[in-house]
N, C-alpha and C. Protein backbone atom coordinates (compact mmCIF):
# COMPACT_ATOMS: atom_id res chain seq x y z
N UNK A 1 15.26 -94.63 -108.26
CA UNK A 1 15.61 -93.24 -108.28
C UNK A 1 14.34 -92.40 -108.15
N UNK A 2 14.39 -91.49 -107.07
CA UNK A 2 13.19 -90.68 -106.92
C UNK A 2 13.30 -89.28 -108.25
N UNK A 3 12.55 -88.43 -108.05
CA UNK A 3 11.98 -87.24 -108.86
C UNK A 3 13.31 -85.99 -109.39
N UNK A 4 14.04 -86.42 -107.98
CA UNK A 4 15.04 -85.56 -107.77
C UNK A 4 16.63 -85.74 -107.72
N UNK A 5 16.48 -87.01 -108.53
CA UNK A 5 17.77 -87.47 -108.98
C UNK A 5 18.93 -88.28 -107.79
N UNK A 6 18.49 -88.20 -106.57
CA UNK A 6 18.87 -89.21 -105.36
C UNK A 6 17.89 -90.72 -105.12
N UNK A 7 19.32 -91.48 -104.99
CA UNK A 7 18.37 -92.65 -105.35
C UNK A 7 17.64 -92.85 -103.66
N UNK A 8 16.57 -93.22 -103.50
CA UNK A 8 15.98 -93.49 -102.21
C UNK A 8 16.78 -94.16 -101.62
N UNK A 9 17.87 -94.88 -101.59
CA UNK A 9 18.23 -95.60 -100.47
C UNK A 9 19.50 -94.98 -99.57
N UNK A 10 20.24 -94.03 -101.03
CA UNK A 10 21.34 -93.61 -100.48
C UNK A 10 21.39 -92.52 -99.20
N UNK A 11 22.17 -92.46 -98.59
CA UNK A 11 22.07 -91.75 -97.26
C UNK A 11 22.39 -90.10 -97.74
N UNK A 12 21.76 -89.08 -97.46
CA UNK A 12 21.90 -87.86 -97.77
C UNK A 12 23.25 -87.57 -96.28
N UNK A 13 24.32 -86.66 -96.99
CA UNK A 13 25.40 -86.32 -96.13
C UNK A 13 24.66 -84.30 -95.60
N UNK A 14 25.41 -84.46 -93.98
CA UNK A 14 24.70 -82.93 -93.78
C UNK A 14 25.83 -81.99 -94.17
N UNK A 15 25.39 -81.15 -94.45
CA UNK A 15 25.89 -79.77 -94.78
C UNK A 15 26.93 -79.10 -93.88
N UNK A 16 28.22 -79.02 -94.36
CA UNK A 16 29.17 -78.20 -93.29
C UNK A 16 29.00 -77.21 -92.92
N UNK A 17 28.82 -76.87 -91.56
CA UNK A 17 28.49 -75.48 -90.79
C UNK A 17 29.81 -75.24 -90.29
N UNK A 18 30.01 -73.39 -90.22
CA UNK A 18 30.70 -72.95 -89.40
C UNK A 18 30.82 -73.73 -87.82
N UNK A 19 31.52 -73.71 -87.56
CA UNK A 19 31.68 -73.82 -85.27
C UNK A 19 31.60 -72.64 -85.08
N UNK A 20 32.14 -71.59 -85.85
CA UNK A 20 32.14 -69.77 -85.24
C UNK A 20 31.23 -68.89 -85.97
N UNK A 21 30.55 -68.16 -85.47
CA UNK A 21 30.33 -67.07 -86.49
C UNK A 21 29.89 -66.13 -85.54
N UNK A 22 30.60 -64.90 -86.47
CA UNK A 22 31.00 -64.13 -85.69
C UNK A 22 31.37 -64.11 -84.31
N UNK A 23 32.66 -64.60 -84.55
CA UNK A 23 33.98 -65.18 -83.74
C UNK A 23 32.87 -65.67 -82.53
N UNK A 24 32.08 -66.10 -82.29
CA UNK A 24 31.40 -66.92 -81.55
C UNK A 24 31.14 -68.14 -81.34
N UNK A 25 30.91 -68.98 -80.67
CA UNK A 25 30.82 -70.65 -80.80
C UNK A 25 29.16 -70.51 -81.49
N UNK A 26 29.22 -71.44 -82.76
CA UNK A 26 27.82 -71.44 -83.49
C UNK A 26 26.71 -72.24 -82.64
N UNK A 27 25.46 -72.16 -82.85
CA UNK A 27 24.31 -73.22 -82.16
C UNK A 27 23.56 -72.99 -83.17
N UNK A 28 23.37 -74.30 -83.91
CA UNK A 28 22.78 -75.08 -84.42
C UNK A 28 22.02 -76.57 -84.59
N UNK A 29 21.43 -76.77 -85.26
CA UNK A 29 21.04 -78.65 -85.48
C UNK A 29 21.48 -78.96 -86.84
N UNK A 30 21.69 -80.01 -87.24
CA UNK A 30 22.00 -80.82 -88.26
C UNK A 30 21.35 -80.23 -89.56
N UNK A 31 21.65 -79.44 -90.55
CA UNK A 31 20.73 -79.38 -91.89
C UNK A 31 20.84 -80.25 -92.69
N UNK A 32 20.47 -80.87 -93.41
CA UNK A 32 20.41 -82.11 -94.11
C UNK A 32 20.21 -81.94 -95.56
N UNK A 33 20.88 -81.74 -96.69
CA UNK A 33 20.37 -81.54 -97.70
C UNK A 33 19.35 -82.53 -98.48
N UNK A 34 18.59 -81.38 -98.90
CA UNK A 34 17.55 -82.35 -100.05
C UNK A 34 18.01 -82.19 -101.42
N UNK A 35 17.61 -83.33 -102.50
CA UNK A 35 18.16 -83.05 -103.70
C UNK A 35 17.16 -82.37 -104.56
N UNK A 36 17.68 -81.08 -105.44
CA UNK A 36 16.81 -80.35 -106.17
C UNK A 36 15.82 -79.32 -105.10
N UNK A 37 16.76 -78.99 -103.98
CA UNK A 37 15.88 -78.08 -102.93
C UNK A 37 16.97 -77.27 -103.23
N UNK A 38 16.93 -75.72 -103.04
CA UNK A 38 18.01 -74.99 -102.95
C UNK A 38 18.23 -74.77 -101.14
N UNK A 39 19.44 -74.89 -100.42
CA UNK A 39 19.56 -74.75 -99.55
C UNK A 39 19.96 -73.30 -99.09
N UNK A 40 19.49 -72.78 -97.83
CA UNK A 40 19.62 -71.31 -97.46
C UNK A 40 21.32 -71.13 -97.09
N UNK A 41 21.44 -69.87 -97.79
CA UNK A 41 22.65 -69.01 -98.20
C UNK A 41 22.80 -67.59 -97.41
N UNK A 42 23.80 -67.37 -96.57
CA UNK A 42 24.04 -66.33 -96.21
C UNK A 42 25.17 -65.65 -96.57
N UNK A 43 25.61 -64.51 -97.10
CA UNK A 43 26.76 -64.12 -97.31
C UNK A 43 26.91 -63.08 -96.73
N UNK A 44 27.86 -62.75 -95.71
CA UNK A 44 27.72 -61.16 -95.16
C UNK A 44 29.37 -60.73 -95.21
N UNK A 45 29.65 -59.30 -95.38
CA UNK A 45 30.77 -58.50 -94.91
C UNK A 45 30.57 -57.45 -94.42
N UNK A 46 31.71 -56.92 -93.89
CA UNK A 46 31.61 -55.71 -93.26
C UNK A 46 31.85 -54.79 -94.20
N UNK A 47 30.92 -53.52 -94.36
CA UNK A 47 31.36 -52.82 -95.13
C UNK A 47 31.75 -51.40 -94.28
N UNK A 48 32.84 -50.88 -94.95
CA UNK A 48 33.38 -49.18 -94.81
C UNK A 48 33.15 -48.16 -95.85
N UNK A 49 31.57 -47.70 -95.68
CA UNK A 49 31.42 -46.97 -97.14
C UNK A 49 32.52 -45.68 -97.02
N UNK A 50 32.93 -44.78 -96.01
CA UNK A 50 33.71 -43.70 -96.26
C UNK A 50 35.11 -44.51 -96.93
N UNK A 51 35.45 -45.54 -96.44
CA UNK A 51 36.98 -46.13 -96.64
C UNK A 51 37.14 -46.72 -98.19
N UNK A 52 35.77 -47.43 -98.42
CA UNK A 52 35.66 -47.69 -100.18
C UNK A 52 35.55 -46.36 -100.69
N UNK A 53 34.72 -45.37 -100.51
CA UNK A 53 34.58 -44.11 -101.29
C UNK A 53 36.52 -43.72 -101.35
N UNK A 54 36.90 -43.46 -100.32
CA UNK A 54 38.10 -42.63 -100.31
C UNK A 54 39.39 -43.59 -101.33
N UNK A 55 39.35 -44.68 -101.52
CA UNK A 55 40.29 -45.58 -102.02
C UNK A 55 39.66 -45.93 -103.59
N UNK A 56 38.11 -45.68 -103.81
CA UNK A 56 37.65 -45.71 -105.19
C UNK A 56 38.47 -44.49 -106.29
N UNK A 57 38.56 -43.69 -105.19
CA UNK A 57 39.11 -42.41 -106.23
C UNK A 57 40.20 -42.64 -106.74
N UNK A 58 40.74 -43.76 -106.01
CA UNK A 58 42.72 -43.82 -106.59
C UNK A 58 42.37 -44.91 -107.88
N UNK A 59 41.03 -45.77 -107.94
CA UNK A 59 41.41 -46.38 -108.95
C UNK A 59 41.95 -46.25 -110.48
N UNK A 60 43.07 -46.84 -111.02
CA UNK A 60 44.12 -46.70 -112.26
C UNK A 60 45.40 -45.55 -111.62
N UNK A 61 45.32 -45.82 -110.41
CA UNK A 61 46.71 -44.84 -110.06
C UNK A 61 47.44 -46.16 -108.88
N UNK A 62 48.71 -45.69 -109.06
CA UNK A 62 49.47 -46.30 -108.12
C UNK A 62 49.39 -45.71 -106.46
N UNK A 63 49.38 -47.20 -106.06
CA UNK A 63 48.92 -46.69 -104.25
C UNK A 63 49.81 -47.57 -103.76
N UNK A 64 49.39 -47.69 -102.18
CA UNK A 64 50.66 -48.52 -101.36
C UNK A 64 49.58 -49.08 -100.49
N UNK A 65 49.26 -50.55 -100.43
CA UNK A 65 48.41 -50.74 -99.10
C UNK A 65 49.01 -51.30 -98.27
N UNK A 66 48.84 -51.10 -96.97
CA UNK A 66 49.34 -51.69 -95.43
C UNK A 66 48.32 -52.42 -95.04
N UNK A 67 48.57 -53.61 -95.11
CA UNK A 67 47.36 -54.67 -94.73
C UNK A 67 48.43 -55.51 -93.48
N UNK A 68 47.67 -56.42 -92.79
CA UNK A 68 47.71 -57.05 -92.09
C UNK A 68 49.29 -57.95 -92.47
N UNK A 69 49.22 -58.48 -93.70
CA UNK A 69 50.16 -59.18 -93.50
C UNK A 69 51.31 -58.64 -94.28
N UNK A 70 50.95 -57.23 -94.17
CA UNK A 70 52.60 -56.39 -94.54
C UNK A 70 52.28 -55.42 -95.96
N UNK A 71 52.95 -54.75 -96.58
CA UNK A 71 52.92 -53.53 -97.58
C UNK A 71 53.29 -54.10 -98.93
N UNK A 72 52.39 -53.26 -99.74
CA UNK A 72 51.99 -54.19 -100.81
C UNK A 72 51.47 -52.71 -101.77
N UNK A 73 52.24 -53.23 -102.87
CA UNK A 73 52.36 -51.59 -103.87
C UNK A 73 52.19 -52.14 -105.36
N UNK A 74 50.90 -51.16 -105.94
CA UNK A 74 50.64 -51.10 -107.46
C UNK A 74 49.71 -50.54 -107.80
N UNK A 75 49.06 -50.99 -109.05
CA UNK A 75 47.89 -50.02 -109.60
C UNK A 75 46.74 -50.74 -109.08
N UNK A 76 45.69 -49.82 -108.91
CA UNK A 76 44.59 -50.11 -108.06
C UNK A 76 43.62 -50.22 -108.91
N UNK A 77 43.58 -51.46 -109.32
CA UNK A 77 42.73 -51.69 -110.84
C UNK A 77 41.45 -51.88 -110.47
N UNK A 78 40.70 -52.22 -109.37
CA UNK A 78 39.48 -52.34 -108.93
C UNK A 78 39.02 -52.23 -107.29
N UNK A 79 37.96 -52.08 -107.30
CA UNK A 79 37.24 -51.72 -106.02
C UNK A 79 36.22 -52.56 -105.45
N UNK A 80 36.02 -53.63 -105.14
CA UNK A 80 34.77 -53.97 -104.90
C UNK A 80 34.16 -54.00 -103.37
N UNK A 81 32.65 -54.83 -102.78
CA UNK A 81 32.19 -54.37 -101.87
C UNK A 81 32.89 -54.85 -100.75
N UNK A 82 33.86 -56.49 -100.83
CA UNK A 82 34.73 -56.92 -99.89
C UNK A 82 35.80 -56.76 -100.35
N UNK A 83 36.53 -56.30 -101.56
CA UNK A 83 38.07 -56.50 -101.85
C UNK A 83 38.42 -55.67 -102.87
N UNK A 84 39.49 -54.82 -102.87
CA UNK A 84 40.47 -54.50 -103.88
C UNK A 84 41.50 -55.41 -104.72
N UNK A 85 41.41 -54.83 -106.18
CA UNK A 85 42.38 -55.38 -106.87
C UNK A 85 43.50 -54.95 -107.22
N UNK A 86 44.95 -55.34 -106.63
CA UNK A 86 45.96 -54.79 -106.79
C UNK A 86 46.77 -54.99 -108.09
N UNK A 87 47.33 -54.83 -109.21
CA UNK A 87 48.39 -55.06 -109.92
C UNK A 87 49.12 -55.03 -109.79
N UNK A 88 50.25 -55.85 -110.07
CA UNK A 88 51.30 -55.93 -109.71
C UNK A 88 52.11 -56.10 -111.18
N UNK A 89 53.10 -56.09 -111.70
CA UNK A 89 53.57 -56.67 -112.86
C UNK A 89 53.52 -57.54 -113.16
N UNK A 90 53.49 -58.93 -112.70
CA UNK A 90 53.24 -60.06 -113.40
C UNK A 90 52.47 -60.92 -112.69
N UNK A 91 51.38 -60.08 -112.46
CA UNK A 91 50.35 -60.73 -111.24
C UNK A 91 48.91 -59.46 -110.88
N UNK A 92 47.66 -60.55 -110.48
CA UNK A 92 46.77 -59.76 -109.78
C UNK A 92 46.66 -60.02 -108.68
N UNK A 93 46.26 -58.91 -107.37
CA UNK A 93 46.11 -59.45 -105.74
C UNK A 93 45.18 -59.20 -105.83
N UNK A 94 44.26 -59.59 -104.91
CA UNK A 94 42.46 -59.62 -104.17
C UNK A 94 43.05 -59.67 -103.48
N UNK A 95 42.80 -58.29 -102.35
CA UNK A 95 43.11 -58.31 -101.32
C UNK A 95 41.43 -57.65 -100.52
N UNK A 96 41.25 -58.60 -99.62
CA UNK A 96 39.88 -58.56 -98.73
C UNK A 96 39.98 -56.87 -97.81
N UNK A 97 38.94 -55.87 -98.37
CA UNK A 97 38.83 -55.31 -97.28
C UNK A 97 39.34 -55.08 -95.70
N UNK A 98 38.92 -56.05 -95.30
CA UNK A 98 39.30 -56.44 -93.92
C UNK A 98 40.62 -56.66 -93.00
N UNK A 99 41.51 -56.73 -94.56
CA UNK A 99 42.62 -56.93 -94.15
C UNK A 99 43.47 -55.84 -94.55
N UNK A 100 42.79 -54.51 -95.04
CA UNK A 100 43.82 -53.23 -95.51
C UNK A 100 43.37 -52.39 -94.21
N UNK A 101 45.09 -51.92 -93.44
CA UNK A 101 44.97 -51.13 -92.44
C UNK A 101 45.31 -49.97 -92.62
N UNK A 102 45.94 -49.53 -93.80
CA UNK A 102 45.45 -48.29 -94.19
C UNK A 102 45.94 -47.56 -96.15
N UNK A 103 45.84 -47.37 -96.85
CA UNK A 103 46.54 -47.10 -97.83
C UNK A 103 47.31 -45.94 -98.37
N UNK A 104 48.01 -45.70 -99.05
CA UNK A 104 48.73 -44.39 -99.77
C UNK A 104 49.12 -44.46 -100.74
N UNK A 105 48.41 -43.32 -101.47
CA UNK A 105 48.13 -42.58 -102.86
C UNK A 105 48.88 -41.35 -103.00
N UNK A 106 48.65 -40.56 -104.30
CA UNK A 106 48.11 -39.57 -104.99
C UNK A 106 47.75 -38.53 -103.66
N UNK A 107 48.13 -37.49 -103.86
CA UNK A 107 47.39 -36.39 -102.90
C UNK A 107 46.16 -36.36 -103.74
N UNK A 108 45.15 -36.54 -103.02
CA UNK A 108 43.53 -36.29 -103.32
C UNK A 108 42.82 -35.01 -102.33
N UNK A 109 41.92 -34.41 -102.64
CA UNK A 109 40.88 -33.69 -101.74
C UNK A 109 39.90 -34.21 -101.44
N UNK A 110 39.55 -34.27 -100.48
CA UNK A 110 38.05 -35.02 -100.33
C UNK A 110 36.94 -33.79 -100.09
N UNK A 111 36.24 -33.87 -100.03
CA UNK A 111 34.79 -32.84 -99.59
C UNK A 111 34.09 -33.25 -99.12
């Protein structure tokens, strides 16, 4: 057993890569993990700062979101940078950004 807790003989397995990103065919080579190396991390989303601002304001009020895979109604218990949290009565939704096509609230003013 080496330093790093893999024994020298065993075969290190490579790391699953996307095929797409950003809906593209990926090009890459093989990464190979090492043990006790931290391997590089990317996390990205798209963000809509006017569309989070305008839907932050409804949070603890009842809204209606129209997402992708159909309409979906409760209290808007959270906001975050990829997803809203919906309530429901006997349930929570995470619903991804990306997939709300538009919502309805509360008459609000904006400025």
């Amino acid at each position: 057993m080496n330093g790093y807790g893999a024994h020298p003989n065993q075969a290190q397995k490579p790391i699953d890569q996307s095929a797409y990103v950003g809906q593209m065919p990926a090009v890459h080579s093989p990464i190979v993990p090492i043990s006790g190396v931290p391997q590089p991390n990317l996390y990205m989303t798209l963000l809509d700062p006017v569309f989070l601002q305008h839907i932050s304001r409804h949070q603890g009020q009842q809204i209606a979101l129209m997402t992708t895979a159909g309409r979906l109604q409760g209290q808007l218990a959270g906001v975050g940078a990829d997803h809203v949290q919906l309530n429901l009565e006997d349930r929570s939704l995470h619903i991804r950004i990306q997939h709300i096509v538009y919502f309805e609230g509360p008459l609000a003013s904006y400025r």
